[in-house]
C-alpha atoms as a PDB file:
ATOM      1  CA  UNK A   1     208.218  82.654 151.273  1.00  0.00           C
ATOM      2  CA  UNK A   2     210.086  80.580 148.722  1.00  0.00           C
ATOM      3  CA  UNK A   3     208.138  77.397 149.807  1.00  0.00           C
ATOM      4  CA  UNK A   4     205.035  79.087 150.166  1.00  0.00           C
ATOM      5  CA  UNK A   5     205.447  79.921 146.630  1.00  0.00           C
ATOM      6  CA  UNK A   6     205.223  83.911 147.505  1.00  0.00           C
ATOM      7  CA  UNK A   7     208.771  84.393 145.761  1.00  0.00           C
ATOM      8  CA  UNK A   8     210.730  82.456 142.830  1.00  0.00           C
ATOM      9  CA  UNK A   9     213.563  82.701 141.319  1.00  0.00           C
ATOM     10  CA  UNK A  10     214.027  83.374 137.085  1.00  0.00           C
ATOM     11  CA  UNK A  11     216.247  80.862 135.624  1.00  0.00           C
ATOM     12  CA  UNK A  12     218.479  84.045 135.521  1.00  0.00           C
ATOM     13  CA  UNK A  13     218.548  84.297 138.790  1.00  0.00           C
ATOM     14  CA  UNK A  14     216.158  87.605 138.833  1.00  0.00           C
ATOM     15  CA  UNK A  15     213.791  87.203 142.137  1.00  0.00           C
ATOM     16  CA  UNK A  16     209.970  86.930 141.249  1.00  0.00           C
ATOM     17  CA  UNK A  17     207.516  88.018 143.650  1.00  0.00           C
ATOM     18  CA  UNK A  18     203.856  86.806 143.280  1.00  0.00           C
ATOM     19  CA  UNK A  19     200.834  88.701 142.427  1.00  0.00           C
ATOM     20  CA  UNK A  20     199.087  87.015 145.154  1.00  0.00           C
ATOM     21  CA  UNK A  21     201.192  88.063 147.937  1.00  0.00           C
ATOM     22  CA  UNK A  22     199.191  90.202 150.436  1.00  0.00           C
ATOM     23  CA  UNK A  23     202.121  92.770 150.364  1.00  0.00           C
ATOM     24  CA  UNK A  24     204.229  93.170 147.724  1.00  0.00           C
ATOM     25  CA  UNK A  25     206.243  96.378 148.839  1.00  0.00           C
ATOM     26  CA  UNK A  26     207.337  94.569 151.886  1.00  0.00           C
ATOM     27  CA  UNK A  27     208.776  92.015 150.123  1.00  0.00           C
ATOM     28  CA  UNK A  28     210.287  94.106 148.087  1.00  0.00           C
ATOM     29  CA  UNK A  29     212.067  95.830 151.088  1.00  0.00           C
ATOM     30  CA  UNK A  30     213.157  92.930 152.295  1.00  0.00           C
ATOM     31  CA  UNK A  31     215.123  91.630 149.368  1.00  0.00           C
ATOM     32  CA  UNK A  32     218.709  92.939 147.529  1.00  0.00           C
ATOM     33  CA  UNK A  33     217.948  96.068 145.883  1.00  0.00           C
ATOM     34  CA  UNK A  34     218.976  94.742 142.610  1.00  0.00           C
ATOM     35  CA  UNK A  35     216.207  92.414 142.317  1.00  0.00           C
ATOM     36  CA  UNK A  36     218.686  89.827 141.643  1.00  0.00           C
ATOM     37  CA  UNK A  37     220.054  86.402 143.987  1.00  0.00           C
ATOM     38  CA  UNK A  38     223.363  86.688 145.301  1.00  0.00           C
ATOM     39  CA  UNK A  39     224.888  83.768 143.499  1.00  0.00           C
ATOM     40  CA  UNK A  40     227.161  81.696 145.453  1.00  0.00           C
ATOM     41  CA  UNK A  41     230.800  82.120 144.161  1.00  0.00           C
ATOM     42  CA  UNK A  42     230.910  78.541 143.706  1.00  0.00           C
ATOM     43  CA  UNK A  43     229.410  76.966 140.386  1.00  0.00           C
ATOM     44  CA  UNK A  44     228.071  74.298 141.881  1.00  0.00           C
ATOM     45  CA  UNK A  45     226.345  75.540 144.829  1.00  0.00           C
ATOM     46  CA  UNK A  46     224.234  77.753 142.569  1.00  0.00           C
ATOM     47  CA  UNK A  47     220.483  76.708 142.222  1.00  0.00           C
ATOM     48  CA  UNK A  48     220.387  74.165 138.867  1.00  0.00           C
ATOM     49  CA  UNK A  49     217.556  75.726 136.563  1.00  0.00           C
ATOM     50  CA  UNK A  50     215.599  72.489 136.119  1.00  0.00           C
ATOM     51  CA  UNK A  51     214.788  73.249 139.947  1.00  0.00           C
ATOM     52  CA  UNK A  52     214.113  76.362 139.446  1.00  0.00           C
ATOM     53  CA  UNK A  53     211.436  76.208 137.131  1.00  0.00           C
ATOM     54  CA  UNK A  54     209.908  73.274 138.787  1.00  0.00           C
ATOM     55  CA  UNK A  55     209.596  75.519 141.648  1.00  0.00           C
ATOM     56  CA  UNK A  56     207.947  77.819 139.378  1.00  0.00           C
ATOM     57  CA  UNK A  57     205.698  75.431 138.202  1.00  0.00           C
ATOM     58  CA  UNK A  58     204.318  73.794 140.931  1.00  0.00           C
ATOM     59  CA  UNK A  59     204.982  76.321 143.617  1.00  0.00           C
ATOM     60  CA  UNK A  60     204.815  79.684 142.841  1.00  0.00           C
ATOM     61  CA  UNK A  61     201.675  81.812 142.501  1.00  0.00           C
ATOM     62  CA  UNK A  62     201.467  83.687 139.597  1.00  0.00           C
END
């Protein structure tokens, strides 16, 4: 889904799901409850925000 541009991530780490997406909900069920990524305990195995928002950018469906 993150490929597909169906879900992003905020540079915050908060998960985005697209307006496009046939089912929303389901998504929604599917994820953590918080709405948030589990962020890896390790600093530098967390997802540098300069990826992020090019995944936003030229991936994600508003």
């Amino acid at each position: 889904m993150f490929d597909r541009g169906l879900i992003g991530l905020s540079n915050d780490l908060d998960i985005l799901i697209s307006r496009q997406a046939n089912d929303p909900d389901s998504i929604k069920g599917l994820l953590n409850k918080t709405g948030k990524a589990i962020v890896p305990g390790r600093v530098f195995e967390r997802p540098h925000p300069q990826f992020l928002r090019w995944q936003r950018e030229n991936c994600f469906k508003e």
